[in-house]
Structure formats: C-alpha cells, structure tokens
N, C-alpha and C. Protein backbone atom coordinates (compact mmCIF):
# COMPACT_ATOMS: atom_id res chain seq x y z
N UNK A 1 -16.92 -11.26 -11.49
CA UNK A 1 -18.22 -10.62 -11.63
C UNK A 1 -18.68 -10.83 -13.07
N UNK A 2 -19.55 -11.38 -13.27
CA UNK A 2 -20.51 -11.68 -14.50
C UNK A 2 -20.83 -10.16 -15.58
N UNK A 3 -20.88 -10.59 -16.59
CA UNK A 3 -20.96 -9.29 -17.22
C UNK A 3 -22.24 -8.26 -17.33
N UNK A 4 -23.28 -9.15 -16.84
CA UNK A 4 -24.93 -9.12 -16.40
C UNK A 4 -24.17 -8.14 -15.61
N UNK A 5 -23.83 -8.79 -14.12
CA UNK A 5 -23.98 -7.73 -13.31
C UNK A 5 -23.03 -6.75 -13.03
N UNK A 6 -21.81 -6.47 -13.98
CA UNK A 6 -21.51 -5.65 -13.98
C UNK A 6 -21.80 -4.60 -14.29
N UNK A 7 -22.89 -4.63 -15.46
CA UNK A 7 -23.46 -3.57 -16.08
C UNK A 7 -24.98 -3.37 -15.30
N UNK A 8 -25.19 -3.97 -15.04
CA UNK A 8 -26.19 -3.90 -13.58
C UNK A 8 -25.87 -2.54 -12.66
N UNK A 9 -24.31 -3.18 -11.81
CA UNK A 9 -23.89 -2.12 -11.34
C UNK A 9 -23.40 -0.80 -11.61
N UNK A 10 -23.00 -0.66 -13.10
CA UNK A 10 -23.15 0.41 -13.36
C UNK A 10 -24.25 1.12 -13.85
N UNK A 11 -25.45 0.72 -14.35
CA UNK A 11 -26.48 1.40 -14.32
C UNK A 11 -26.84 1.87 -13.26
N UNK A 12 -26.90 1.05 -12.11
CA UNK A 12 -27.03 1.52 -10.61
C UNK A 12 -26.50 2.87 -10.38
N UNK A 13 -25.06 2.70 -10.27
CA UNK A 13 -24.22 3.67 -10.32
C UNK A 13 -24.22 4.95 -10.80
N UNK A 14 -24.75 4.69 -11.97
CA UNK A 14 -24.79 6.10 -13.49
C UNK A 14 -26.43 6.70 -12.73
N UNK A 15 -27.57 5.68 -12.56
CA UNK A 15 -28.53 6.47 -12.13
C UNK A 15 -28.55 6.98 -10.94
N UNK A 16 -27.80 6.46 -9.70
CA UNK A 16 -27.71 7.27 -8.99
C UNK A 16 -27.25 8.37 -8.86
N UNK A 17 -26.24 8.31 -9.44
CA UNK A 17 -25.32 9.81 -9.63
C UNK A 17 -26.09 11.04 -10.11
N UNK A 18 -26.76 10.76 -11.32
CA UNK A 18 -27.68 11.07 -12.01
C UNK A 18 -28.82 11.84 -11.13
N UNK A 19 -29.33 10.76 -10.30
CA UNK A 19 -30.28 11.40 -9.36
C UNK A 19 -29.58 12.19 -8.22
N UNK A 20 -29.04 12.08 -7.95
CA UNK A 20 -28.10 12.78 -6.50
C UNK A 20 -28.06 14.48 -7.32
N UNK A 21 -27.45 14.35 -9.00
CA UNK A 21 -27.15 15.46 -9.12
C UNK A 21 -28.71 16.32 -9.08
N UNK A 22 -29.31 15.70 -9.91
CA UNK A 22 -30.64 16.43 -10.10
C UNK A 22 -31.36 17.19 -8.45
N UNK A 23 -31.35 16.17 -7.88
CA UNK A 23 -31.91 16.23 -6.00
C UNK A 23 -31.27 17.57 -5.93
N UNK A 24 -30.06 17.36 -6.04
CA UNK A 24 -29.23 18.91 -5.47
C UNK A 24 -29.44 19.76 -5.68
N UNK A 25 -29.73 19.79 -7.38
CA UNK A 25 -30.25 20.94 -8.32
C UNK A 25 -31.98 21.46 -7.51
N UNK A 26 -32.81 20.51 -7.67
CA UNK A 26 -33.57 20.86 -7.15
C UNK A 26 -34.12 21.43 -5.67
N UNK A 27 -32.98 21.10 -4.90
CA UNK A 27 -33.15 21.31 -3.32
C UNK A 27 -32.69 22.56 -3.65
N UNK A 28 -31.00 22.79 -4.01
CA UNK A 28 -30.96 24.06 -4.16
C UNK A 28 -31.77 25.21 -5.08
N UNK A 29 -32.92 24.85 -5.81
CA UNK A 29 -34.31 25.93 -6.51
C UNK A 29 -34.87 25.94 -5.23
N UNK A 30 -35.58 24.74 -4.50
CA UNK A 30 -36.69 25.30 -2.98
C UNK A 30 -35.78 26.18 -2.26
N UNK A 31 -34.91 26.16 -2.29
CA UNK A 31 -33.93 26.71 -1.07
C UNK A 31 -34.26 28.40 -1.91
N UNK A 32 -33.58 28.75 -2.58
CA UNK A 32 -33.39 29.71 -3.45
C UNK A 32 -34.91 30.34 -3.28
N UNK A 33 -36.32 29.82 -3.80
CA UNK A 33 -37.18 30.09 -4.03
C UNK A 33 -37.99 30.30 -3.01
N UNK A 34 -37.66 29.71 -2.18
CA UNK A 34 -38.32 29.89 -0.46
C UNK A 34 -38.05 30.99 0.05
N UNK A 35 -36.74 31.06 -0.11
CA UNK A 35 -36.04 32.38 0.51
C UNK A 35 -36.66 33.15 -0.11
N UNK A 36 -36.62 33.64 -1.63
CA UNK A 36 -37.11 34.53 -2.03
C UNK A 36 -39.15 35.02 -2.05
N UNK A 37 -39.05 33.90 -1.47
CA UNK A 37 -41.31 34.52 -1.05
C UNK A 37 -41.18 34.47 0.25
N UNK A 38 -40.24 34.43 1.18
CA UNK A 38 -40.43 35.09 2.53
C UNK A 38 -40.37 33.86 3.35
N UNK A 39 -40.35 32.53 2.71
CA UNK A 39 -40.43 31.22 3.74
C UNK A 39 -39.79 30.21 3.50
N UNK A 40 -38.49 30.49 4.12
CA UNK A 40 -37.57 29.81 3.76
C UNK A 40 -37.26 28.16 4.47
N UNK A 41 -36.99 27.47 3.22
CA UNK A 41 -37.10 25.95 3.85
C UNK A 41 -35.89 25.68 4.48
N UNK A 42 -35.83 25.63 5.46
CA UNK A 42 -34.10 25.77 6.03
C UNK A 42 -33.38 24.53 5.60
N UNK A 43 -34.01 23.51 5.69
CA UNK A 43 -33.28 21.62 5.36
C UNK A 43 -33.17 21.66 4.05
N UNK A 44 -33.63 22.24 2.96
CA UNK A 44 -32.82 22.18 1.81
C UNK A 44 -31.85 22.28 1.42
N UNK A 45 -30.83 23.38 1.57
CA UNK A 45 -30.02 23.92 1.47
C UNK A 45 -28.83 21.80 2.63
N UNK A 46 -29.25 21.69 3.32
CA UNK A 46 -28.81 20.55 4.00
C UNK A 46 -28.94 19.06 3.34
N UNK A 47 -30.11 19.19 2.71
CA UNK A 47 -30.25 17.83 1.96
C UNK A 47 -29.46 17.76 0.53
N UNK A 48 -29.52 19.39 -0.10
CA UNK A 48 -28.67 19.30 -1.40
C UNK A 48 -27.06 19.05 -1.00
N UNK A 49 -26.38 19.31 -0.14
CA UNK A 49 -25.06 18.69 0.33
C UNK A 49 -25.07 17.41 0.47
N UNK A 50 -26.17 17.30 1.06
CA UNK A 50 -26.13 15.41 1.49
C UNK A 50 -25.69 14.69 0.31
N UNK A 51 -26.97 15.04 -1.06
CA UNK A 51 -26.94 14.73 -2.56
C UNK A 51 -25.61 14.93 -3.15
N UNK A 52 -25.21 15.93 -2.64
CA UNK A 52 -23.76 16.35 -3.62
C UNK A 52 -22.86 15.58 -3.41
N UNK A 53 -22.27 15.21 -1.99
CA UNK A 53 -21.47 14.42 -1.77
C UNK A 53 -21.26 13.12 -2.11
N UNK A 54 -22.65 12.46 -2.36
CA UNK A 54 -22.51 11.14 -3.19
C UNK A 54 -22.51 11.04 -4.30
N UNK A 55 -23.40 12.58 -4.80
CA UNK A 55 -22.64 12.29 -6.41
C UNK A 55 -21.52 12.49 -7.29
N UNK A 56 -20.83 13.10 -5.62
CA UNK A 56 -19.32 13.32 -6.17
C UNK A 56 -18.46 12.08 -6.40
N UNK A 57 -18.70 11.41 -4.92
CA UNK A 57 -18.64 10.13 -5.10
C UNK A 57 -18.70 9.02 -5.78
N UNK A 58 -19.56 8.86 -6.42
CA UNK A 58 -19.99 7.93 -7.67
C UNK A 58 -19.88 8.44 -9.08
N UNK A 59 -19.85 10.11 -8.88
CA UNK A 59 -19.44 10.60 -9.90
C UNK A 59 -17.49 10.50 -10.69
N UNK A 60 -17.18 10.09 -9.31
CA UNK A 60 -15.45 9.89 -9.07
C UNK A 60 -15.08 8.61 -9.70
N UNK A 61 -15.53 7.53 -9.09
CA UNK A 61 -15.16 6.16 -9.64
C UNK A 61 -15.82 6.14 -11.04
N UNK A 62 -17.15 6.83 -11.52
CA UNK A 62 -17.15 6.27 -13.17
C UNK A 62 -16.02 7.27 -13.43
N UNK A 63 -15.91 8.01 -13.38
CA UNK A 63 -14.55 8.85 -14.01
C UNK A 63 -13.13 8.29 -13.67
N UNK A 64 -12.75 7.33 -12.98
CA UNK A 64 -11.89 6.88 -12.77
C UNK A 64 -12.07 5.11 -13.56
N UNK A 65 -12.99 4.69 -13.73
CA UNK A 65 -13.37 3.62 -14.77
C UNK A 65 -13.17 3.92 -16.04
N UNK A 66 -14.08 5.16 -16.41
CA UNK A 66 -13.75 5.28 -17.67
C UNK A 66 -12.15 6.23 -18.36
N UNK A 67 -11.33 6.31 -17.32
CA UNK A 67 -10.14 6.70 -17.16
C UNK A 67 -10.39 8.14 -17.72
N UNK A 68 -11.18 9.24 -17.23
CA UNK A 68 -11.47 10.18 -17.58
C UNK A 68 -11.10 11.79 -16.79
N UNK A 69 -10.26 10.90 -15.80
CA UNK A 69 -9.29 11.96 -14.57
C UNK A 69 -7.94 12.72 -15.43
N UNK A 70 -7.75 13.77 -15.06
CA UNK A 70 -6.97 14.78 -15.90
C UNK A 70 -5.81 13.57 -15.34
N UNK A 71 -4.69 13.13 -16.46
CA UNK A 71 -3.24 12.83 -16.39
C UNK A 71 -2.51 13.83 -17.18
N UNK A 72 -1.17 14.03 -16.56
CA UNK A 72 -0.45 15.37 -16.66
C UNK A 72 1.03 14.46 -17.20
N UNK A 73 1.14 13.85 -18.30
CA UNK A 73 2.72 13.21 -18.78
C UNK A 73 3.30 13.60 -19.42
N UNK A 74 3.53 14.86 -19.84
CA UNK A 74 4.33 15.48 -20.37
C UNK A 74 5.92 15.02 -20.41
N UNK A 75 5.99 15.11 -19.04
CA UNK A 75 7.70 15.05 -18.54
C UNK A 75 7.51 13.23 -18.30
N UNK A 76 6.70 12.43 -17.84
CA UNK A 76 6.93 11.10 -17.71
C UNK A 76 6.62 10.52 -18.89
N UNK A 77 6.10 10.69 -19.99
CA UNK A 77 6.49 10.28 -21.35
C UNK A 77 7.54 10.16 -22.14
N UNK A 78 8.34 10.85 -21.81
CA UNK A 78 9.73 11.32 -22.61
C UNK A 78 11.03 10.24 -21.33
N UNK A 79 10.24 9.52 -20.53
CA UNK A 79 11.13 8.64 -19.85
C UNK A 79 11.58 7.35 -20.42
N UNK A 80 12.29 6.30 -20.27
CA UNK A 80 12.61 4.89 -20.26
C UNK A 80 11.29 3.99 -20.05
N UNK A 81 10.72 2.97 -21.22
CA UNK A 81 10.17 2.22 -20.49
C UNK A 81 9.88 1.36 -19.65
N UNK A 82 11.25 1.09 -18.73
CA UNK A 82 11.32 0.76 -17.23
C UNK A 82 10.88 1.25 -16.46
N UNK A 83 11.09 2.59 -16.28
CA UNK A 83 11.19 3.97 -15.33
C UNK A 83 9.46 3.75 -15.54
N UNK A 84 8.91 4.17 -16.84
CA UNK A 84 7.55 4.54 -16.74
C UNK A 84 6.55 3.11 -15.96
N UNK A 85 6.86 1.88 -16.22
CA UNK A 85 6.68 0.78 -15.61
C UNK A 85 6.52 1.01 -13.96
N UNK A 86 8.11 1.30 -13.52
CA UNK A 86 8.18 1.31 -11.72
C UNK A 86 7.05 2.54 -11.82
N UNK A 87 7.34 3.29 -11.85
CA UNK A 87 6.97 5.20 -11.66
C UNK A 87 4.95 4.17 -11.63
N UNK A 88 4.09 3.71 -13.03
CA UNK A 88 3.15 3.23 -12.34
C UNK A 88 2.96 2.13 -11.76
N UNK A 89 3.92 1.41 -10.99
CA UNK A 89 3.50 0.73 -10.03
C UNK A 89 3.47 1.37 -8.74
N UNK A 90 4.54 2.07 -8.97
CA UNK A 90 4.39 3.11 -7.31
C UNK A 90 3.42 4.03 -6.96
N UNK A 91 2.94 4.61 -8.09
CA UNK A 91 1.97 5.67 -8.30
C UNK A 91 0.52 4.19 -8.04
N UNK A 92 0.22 3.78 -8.33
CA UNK A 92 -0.77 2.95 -7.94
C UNK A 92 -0.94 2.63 -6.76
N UNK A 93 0.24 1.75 -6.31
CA UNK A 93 0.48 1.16 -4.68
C UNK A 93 0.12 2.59 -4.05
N UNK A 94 0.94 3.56 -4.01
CA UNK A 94 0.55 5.30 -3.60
C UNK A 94 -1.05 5.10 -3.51
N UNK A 95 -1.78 5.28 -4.72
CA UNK A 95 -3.10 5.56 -4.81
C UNK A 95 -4.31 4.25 -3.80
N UNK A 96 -3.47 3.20 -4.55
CA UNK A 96 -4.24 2.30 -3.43
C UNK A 96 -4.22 2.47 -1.90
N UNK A 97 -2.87 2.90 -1.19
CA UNK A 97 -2.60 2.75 0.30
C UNK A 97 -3.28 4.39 -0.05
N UNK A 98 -3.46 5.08 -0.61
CA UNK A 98 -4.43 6.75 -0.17
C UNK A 98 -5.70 6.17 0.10
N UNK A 99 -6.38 5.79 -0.44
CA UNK A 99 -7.84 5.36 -0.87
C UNK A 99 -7.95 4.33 0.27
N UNK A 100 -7.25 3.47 0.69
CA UNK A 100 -7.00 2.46 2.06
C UNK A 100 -7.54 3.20 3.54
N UNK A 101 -6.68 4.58 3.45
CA UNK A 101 -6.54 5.28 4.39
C UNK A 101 -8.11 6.28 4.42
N UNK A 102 -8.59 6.56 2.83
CA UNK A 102 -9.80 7.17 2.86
C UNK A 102 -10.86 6.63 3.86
N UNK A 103 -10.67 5.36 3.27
CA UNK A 103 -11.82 4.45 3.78
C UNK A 103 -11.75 3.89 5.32
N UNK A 104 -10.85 3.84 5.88
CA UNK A 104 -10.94 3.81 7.69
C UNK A 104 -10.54 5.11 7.85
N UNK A 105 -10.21 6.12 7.65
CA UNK A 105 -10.57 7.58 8.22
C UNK A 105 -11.93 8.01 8.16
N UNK A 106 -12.49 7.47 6.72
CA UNK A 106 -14.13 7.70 6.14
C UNK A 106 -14.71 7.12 7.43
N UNK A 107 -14.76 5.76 7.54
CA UNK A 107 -15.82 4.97 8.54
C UNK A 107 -15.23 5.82 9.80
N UNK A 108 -14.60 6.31 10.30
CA UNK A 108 -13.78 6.55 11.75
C UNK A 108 -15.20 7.60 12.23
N UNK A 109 -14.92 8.76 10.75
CA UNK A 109 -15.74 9.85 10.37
C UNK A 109 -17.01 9.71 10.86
N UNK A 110 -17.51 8.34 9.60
CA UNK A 110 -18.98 8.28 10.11
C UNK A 110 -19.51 8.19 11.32
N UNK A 111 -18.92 7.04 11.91
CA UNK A 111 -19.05 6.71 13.04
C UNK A 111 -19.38 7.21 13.91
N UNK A 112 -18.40 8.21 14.05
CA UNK A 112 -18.11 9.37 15.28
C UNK A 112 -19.73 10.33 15.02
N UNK A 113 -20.53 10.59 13.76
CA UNK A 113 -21.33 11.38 13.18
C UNK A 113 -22.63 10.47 13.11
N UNK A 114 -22.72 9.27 13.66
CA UNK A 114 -24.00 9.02 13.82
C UNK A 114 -25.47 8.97 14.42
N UNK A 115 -24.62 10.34 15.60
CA UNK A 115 -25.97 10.70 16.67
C UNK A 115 -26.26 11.85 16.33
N UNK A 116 -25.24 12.75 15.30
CA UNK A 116 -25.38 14.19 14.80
C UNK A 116 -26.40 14.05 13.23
N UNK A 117 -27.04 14.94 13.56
CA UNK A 117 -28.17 14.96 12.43
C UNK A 117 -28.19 16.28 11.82
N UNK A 118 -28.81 16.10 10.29
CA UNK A 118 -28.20 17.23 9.18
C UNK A 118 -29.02 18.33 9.53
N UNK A 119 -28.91 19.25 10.13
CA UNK A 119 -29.67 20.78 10.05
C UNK A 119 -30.70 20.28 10.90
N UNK A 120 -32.00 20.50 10.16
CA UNK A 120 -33.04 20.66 10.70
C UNK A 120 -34.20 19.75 10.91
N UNK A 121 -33.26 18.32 10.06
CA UNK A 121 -33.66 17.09 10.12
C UNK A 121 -33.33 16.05 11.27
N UNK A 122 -33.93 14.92 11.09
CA UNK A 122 -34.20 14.04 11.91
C UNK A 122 -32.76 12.75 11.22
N UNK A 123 -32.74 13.20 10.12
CA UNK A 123 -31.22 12.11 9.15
C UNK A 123 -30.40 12.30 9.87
N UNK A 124 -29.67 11.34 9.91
CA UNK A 124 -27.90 11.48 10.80
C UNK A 124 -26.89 12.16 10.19
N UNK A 125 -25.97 12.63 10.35
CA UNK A 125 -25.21 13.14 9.58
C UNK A 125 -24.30 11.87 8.79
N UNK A 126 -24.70 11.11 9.55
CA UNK A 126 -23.81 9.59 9.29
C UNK A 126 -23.14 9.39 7.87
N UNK A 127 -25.20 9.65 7.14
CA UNK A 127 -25.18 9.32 5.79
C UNK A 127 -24.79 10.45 4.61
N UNK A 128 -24.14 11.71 5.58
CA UNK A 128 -23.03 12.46 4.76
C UNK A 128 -22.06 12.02 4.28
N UNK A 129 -21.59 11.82 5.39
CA UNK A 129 -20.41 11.14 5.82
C UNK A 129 -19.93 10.12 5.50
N UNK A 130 -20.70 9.16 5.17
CA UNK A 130 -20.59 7.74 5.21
C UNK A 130 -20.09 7.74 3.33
N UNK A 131 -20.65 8.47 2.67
CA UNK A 131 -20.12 8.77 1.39
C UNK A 131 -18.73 8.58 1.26
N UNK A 132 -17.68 9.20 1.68
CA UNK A 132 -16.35 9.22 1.85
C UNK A 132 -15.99 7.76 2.16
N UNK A 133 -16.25 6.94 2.63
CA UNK A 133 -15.65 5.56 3.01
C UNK A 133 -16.18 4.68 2.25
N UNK A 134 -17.79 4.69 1.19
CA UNK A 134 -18.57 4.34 0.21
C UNK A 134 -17.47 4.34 -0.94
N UNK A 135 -17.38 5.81 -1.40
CA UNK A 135 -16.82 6.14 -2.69
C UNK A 135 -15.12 5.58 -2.47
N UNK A 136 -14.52 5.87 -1.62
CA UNK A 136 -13.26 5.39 -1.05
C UNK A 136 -13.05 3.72 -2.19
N UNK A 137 -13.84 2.87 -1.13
CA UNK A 137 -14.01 1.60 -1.19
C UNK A 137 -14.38 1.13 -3.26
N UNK A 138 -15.29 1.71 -3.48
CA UNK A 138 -15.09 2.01 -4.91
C UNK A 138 -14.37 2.40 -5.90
N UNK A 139 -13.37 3.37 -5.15
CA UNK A 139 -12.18 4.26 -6.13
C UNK A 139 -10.91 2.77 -5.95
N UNK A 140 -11.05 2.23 -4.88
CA UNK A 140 -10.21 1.01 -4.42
C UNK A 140 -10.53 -0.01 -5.37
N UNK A 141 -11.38 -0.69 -5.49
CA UNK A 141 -11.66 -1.53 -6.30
C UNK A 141 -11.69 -1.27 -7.69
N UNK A 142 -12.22 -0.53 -8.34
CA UNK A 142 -11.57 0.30 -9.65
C UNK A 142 -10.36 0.54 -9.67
N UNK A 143 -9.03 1.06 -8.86
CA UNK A 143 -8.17 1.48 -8.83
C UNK A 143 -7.19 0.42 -8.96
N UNK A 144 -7.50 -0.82 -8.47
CA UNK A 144 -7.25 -2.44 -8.38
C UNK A 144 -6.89 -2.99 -9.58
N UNK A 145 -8.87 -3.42 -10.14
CA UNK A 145 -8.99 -3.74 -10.96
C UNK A 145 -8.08 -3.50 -12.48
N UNK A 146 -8.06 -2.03 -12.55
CA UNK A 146 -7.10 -1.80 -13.64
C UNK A 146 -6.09 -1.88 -13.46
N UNK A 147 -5.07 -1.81 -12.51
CA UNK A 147 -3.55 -1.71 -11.96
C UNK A 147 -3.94 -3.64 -12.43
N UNK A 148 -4.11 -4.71 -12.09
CA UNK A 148 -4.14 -6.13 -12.18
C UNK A 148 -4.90 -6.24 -13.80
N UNK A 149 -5.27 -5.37 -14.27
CA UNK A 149 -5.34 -5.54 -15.51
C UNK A 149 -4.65 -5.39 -16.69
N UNK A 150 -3.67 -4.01 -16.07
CA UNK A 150 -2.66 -3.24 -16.81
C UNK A 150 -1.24 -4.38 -16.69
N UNK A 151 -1.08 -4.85 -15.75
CA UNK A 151 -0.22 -5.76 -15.42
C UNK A 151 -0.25 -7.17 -16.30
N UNK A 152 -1.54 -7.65 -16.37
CA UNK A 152 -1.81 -8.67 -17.39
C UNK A 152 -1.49 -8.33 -18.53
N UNK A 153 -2.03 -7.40 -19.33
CA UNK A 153 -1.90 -6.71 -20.32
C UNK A 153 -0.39 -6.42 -21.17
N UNK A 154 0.01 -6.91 -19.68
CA UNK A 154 1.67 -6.10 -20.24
C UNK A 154 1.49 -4.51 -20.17
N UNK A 155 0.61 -3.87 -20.15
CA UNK A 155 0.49 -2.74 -20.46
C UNK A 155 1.21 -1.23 -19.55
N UNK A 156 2.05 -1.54 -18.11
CA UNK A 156 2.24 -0.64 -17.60
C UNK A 156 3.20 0.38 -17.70
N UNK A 157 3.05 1.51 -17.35
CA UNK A 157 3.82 2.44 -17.90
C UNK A 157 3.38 3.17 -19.20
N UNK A 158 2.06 2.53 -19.48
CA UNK A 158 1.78 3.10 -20.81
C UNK A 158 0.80 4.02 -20.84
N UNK A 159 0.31 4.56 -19.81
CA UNK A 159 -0.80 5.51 -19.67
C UNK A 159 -1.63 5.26 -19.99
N UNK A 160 -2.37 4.14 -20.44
CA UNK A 160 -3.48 3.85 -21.22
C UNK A 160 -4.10 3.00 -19.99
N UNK A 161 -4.83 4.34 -19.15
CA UNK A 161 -5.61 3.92 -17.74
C UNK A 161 -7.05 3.28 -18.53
N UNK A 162 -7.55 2.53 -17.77
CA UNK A 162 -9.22 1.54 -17.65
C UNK A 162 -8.64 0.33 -18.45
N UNK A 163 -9.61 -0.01 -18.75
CA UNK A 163 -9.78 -1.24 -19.67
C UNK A 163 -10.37 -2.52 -18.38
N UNK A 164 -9.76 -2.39 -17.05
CA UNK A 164 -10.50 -3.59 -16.67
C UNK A 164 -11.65 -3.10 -15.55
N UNK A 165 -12.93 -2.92 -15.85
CA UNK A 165 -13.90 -2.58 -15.40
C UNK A 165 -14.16 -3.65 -14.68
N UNK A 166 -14.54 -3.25 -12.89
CA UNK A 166 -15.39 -4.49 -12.09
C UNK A 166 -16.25 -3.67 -11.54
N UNK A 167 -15.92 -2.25 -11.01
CA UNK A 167 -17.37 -1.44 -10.41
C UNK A 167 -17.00 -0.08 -11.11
C-alpha cells in the first residue's frame, strides 16, 4: 500500500470515527430533548447505537495502530528474552485466530439481521451489525501488519507494539 493511500485511509478512518462519535452525541441531545417537550423522537435513541458501534469500531483499530491499548507487563518483563519472543508470538497467533473468529461470527450475525430493521426505521439492522465483522477484519490486518513487522524488525518480545501501519 502506497504511502498516499495509506494516509488516505486513515483520514477516512479518523473522520469517520470522528463523525460516528459526534452523530451519537447528537442523536442522543434529540432523543433527550424530545422527550423532554413532550415529543419524543423514538429512532434516535436507535440511530445513536447504530453510530456508536462503528465508532467503536474504527475507534479500536486506530488505537490498536497507534499501539495505544492498555498492555499489562509487569510480570512478562522480568522474563527471558526467548520466553518474551514465544509468549508474543502466541499471544498474536491467539489474537489473530480471535479476530478470525470475530469476523465469520460478525458476517454469520449480519446476515442472519438483514430483514430486521433498527426501531422505528426502515435501515436493517444489518448495518449494526455488520460493524463487528468490518472492525474485526481491520483489527486483523493491523494486528498482522505489526506482528510481520515486529518480526522483521527483530523486534519481538519487546513490547514495543505499532510501527508497521497498513490500515
């Protein structure tokens, strides 16, 4: 991937998130504010979930790019640098075959949710749903990318998650 469009895709990325959060924010004020003058918009409260879920989503993989997920090494620091080596290759392979499993449980999900529609709308629930096998597929390829980067690097076992950015 070209460096154009990598940063392409993460602008993509960063503004969507961006917007998903705001949408939410704002669905949940009509929701809030409706209720409170007597006329309440019932699909708000439905569309700000919709929003949330993808910006959890996209909010997940830049935080997992920019290696910004709580790591807890207290006790695996003070190991062998063999041990810390296997320990993240397994912990990766682990994370990759989780995120594997996200993403055909995700689509299984959608699937099954594409004649069901959100509340009071005419949207499928699909495109709730469909988030989970989206973000999945993203946390995969990020999750990749650096494990085959860390490896080049020489670097494994060293906790020093990101460095090879592709989405």
């Amino acid at each position: 991937m070209t460096m154009r469009l990598r940063a392409a895709w993460k602008s993509i990325e960063e503004n969507a998130a961006q917007g998903f959060l705001a949408g939410t924010c704002l669905m949940v004020f009509v929701a809030a504010a409706s209720r409170t003058l007597g006329e309440p918009v019932t699909w708000a409260i439905d569309i700000a979930q919709f929003m949330f879920i993808w910006c959890c989503m996209l909010g997940a993989n830049q935080a997992m790019r920019r290696s910004e997920h709580i790591v807890i090494d207290i006790l695996i620091a003070r190991f062998p640098p063999g041990l810390r080596r296997m320990l993240d290759v397994a912990w990766s392979l682990l994370m990759l075959g989780f995120l594997a499993i996200i993403v055909v449980v995700g689509t299984q999900l959608t699937l099954l949710n594409l004649e069901r529609t959100i509340g009071d709308t005419d949207i499928s629930y699909g495109w709730v749903t469909g988030a989970v096998p989206f973000g999945g597929v993203l946390l995969f390829v990020t999750t990749l990318v650096q494990f085959i980067d860390r490896i080049r690097r020489g670097s494994l076992g060293g906790f020093a998650h990101g460095g090879g950015e592709l989405v």
